[in-house]
Protein backbone atom coordinates (compact mmCIF):
# COMPACT_ATOMS: atom_id res chain seq x y z
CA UNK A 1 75.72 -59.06 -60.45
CA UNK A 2 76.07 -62.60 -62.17
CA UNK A 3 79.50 -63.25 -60.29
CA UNK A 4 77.90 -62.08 -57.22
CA UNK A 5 74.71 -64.47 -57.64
CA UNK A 6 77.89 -67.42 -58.39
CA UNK A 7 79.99 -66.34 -55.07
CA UNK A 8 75.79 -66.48 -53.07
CA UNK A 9 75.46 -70.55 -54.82
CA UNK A 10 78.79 -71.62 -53.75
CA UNK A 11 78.87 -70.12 -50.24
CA UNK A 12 75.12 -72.06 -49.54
CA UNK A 13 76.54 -75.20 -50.74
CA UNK A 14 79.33 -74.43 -48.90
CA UNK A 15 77.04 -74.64 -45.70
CA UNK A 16 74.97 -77.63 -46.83
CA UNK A 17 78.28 -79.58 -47.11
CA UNK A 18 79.38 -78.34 -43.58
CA UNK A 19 75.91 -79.20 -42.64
CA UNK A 20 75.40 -82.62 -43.26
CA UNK A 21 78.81 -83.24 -42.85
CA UNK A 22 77.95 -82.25 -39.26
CA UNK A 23 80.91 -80.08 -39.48
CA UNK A 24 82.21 -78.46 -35.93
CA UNK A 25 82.81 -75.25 -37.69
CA UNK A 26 79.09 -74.59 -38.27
CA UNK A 27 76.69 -73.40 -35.75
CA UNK A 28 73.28 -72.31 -36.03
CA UNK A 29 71.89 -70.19 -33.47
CA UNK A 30 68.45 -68.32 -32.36
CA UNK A 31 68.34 -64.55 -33.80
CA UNK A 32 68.11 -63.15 -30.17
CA UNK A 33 67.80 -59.73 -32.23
CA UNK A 34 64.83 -61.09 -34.49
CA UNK A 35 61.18 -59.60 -33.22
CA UNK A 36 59.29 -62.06 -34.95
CA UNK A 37 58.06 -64.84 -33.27
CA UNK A 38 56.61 -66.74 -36.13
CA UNK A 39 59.42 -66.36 -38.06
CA UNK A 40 62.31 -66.92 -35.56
CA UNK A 41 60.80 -69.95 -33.70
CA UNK A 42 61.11 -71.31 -37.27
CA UNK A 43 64.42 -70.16 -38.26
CA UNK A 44 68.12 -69.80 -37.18
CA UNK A 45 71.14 -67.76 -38.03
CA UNK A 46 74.72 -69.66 -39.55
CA UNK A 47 77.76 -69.24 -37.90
CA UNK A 48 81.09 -70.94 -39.66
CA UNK A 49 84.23 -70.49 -36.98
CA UNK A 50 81.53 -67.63 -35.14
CA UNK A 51 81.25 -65.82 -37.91
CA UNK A 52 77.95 -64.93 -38.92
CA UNK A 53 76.79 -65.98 -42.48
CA UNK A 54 74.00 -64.20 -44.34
CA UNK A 55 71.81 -67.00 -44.40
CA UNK A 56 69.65 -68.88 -42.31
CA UNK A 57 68.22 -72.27 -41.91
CA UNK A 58 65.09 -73.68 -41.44
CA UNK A 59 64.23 -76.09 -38.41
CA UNK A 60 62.45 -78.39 -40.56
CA UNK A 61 63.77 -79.20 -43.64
CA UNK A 62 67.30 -77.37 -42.90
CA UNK A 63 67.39 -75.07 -46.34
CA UNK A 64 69.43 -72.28 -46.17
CA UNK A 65 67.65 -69.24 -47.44
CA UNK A 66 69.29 -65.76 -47.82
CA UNK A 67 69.06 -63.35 -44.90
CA UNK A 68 70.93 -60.34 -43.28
CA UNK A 69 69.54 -57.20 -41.60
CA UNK A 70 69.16 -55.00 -44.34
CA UNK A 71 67.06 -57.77 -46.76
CA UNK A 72 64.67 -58.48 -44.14
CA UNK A 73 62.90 -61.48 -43.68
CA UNK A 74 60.67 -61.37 -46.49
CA UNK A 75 62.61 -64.86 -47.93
CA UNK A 76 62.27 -66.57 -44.76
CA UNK A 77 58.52 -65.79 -45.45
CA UNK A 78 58.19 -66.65 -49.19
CA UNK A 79 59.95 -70.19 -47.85
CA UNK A 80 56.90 -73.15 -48.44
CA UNK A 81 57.68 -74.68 -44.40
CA UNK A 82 56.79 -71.27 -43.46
CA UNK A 83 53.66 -70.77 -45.47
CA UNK A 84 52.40 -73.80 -44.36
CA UNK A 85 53.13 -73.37 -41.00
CA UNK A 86 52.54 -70.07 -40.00
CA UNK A 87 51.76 -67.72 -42.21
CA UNK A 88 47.90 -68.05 -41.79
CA UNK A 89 48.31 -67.12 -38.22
CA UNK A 90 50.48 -64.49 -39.16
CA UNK A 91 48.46 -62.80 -41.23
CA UNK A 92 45.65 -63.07 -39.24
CA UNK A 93 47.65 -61.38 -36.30
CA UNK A 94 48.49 -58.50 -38.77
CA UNK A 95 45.16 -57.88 -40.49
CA UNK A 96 43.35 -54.94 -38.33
CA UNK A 97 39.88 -53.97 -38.99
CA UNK A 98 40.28 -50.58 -40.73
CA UNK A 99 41.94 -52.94 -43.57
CA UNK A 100 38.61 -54.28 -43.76
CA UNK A 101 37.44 -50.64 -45.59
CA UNK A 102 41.05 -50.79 -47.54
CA UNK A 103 40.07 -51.56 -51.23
CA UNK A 104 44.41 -52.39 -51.47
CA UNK A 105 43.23 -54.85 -48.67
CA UNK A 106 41.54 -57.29 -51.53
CA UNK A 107 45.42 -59.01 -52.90
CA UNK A 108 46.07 -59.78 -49.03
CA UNK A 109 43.05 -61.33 -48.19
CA UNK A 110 43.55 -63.51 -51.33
CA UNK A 111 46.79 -64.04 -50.05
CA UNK A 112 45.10 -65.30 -46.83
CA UNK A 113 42.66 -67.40 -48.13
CA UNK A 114 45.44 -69.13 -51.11
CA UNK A 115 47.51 -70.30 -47.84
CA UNK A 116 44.69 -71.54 -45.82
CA UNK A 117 43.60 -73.74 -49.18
CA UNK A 118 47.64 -74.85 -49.38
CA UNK A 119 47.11 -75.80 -45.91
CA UNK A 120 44.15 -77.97 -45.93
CA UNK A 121 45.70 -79.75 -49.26
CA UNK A 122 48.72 -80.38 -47.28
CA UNK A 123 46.51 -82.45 -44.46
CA UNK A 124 44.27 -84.29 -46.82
CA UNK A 125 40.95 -82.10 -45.23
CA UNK A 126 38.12 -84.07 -46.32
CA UNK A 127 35.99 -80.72 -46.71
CA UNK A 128 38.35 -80.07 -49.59
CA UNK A 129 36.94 -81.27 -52.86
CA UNK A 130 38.07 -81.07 -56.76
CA UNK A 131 35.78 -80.31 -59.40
CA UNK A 132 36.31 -80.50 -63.17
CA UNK A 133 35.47 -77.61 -64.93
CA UNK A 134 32.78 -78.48 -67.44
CA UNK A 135 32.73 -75.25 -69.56
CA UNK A 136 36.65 -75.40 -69.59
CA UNK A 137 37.44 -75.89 -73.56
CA UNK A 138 41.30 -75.83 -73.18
CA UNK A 139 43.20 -79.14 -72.50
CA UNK A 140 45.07 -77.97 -69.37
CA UNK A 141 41.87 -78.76 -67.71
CA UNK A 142 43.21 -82.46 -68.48
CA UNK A 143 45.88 -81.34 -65.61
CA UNK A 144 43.82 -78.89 -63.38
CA UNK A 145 40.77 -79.23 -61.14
CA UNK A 146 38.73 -76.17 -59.62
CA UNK A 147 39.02 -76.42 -55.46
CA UNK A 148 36.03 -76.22 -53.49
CA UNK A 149 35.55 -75.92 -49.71
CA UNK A 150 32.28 -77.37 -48.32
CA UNK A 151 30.85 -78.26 -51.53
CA UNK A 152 32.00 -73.95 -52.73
CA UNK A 153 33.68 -73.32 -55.81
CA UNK A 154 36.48 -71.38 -54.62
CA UNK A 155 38.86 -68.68 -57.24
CA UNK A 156 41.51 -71.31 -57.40
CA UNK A 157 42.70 -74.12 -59.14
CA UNK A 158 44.91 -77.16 -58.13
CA UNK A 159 47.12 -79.08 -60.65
CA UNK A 160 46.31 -82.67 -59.67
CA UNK A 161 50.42 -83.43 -60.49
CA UNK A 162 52.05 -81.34 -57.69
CA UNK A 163 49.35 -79.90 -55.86
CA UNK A 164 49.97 -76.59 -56.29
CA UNK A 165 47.38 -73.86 -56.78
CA UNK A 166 47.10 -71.39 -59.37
CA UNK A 167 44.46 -68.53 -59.43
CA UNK A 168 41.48 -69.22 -61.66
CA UNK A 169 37.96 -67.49 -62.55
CA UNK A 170 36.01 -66.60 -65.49
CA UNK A 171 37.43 -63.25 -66.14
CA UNK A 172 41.23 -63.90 -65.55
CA UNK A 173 41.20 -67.09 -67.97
CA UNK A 174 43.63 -70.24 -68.14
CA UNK A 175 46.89 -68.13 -68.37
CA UNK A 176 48.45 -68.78 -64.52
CA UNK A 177 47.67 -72.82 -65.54
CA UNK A 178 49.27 -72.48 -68.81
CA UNK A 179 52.69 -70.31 -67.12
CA UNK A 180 52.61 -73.21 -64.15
CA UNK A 181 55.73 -75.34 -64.01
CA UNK A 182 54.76 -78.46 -62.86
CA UNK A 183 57.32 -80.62 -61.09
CA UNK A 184 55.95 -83.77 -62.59
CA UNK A 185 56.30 -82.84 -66.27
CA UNK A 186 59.82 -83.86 -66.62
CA UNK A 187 58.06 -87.27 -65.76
CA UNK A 188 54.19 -87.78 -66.76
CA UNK A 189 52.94 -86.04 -70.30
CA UNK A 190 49.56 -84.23 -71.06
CA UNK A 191 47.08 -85.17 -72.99
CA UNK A 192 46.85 -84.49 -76.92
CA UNK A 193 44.81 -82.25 -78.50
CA UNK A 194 42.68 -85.08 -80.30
CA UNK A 195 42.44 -87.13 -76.59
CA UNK A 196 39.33 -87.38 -74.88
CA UNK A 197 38.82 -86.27 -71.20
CA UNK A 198 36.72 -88.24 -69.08
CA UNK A 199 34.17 -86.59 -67.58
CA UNK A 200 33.66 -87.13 -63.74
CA UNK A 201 30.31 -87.42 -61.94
CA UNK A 202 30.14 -84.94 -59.05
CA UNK A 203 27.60 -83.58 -56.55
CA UNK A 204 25.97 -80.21 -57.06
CA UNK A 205 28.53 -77.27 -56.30
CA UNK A 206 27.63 -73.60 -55.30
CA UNK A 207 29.32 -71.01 -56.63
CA UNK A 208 30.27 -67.95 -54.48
CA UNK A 209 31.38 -64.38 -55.21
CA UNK A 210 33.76 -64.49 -52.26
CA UNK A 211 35.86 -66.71 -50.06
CA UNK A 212 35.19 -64.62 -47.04
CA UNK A 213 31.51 -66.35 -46.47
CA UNK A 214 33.83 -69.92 -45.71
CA UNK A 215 33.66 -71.48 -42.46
CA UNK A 216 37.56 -71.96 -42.19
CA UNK A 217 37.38 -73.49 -38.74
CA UNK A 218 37.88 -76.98 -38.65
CA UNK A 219 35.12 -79.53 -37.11
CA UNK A 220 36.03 -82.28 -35.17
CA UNK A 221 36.63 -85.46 -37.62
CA UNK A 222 34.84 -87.48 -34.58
CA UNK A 223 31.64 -85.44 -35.32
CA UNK A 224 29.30 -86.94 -37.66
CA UNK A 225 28.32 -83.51 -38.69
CA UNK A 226 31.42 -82.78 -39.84
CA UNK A 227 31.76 -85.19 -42.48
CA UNK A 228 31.00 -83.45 -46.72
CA UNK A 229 31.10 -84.85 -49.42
CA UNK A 230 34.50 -84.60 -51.26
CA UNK A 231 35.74 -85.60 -55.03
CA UNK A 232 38.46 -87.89 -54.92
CA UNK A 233 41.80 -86.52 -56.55
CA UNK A 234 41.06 -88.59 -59.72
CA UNK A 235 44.29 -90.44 -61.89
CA UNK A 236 45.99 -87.78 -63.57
CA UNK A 237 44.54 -87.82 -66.99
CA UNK A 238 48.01 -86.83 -67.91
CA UNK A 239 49.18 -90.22 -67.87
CA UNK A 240 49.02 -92.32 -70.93
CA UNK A 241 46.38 -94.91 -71.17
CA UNK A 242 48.35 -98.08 -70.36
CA UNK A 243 47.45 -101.43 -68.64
CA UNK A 244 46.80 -101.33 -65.06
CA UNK A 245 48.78 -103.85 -63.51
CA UNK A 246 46.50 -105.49 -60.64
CA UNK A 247 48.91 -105.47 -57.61
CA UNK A 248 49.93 -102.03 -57.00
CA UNK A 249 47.10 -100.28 -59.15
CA UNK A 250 49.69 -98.13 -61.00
CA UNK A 251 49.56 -97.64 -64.80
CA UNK A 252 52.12 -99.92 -66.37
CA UNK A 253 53.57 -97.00 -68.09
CA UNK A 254 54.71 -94.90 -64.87
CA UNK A 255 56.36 -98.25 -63.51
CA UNK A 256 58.18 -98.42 -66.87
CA UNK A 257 59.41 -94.75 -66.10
CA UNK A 258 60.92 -95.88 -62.15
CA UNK A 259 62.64 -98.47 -63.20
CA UNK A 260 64.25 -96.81 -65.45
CA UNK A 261 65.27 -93.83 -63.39
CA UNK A 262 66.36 -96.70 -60.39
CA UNK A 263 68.64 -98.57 -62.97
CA UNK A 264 70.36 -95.78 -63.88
CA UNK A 265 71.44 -95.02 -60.04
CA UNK A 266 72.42 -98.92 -59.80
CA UNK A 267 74.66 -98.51 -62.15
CA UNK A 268 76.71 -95.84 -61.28
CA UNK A 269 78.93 -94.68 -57.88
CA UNK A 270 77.47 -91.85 -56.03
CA UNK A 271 76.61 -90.41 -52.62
CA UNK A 272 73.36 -91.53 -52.12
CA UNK A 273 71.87 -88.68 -50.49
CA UNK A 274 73.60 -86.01 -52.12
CA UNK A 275 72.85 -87.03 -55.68
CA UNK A 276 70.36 -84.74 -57.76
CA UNK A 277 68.64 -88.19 -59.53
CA UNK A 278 67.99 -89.78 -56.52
CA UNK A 279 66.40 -87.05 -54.46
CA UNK A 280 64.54 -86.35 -58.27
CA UNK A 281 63.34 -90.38 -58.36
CA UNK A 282 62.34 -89.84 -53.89
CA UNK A 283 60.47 -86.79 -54.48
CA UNK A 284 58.61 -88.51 -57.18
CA UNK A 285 57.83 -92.26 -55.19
CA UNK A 286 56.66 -89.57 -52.52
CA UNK A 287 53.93 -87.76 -55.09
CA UNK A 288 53.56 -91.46 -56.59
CA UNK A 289 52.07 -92.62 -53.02
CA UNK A 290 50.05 -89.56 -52.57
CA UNK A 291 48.36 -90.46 -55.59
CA UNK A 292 47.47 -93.90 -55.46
CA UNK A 293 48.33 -94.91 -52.00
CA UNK A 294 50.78 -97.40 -50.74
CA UNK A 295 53.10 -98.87 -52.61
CA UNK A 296 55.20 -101.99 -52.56
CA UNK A 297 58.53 -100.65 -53.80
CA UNK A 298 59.84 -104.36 -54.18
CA UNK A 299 56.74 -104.37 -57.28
CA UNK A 300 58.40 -101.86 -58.74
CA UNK A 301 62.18 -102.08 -58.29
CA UNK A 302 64.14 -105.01 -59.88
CA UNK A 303 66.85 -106.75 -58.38
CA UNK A 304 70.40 -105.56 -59.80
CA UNK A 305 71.44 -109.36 -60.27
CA UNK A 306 68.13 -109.08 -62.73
CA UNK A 307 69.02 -105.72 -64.73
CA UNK A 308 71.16 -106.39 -68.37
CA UNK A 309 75.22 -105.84 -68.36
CA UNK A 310 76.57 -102.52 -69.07
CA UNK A 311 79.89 -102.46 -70.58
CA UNK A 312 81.36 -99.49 -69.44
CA UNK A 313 84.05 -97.68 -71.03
């Protein structure tokens, strides 16, 4: 199994080299066989020298995910373009009433209601809010914020590092928060035990016993109506207390941390684009923006005729 997972790796980097190496021996193709429509307009087969490859690719950010006829295409769903794209019409396509009686029907329409909450993060909905949790006694509420929807406490949690939510109520406790793997914790630290959390001033939340009682349609932003009151994604309290440096509005300390990571790339040959630090150090300028809006990178990153001598060898 292990030297079957190895010979899997090699033959997908095999295809990413061939693939932005824009290669004339790969082809991707439509599944003219696939009877999905979400999933198909989304995705297409590999062909190296026509040869079909178990694996296909995704139109928009062109990862190759396993596929072949007998796994099925429950990767291509699992894959985070799809989710946010199309699953919540997919679902809703699928669900028929009689589920509505189903008590097996309760994990799926959790399912539905965790994607349409990933999808309103992902555009910045203003009818999204995030509320601290006030009774929370455990520091990875330092990290995570309960999501509301129209001023409605929701069964979900969103670490203010990544984004990404985690299941969360009373009864099921802080375990999913403490099990999440945060992309950002190579990079920003929590707080200690002995660290204060500052509490945040919101406005009076309802809480609900189920999501189903949302009005998931969207208003028009042009409608005055349609405009709620939403917490602002505060500074996460996971970053140490430095100076705040007036020009960018970015702790001292994370500015430290980039130039860092961007001297060590000036310093050494690579491909650009294909290099593991860089894409690390882009992914993290990316959340970095998100965060505290934009940037100047030129406030950040030093010249290289500025950084000290390295004697190699």
């Amino acid at each position: 199994m292990e030297m079957e997972n190895q010979g899997d790796e090699w033959n997908k980097k095999f295809l990413e080299t061939l693939l932005y190496s824009n290669s004339d021996r790969l082809v991707i193709k439509a599944n003219d066989k696939g009877k999905n429509p979400f999933i198909w307009s989304q995705f297409r087969i590999a062909y190296i020298d026509g040869v079909e490859q178990k694996y296909a690719c995704c139109n928009f950010c062109k990862t190759f995910i396993k596929y072949s006829g007998r796994t099925g295409t429950g990767g291509l769903m699992r894959h985070l373009c799809f989710r946010r794209l199309h699953a919540v019409k997919y679902m809703k396509k699928r669900k028929k009433p009689e589920e509505e009686k189903d008590g097996g029907s309760k994990l799926a329409q959790n399912t539905c209601v965790r994607l349409k909450l990933e999808d309103m993060i992902h555009r910045n909905s203003p009818r999204i809010g995030y509320v601290p949790n006030a009774k929370g006694k455990s520091k990875i509420w330092s990290q995570f914020r309960i999501i509301s929807v129209d001023n409605a406490l929701s069964k979900f949690a969103c670490c203010m590092m990544c984004r990404s939510i985690v299941t969360y109520t009373g009864r099921t406790g802080t375990g999913s928060m403490v099990r999440h793997k945060c992309s950002k914790n190579k990079y920003v630290k929590r707080l200690d035990a002995d660290e204060e959390v500052d509490q945040v001033i919101d406005p009076v939340y309802t809480v609900i016993k189920s999501e189903e009682s949302f009005d998931w349609d969207e208003k028009d932003s042009s409608d005055p109506e349609s405009d709620v009151n939403r917490t602002s994604p505060p500074i996460p309290e996971g970053v140490p207390k430095a100076k705040v440096e007036e020009q960018s509005g970015i702790p001292a300390e994370l500015k430290r941390i980039i130039r860092e990571k961007h001297t060590a790339l000036m310093n050494r040959s690579l491909r650009l684009f294909e290099n593991e630090e860089f894409l690390e150090l882009a992914q993290f300028l990316v959340h970095l923006g998100a965060q505290y809006g934009p940037v100047d990178v030129k406030d950040i990153f030093r010249r290289k005729t500025n950084l000290p001598a390295f004697n190699e060898g």
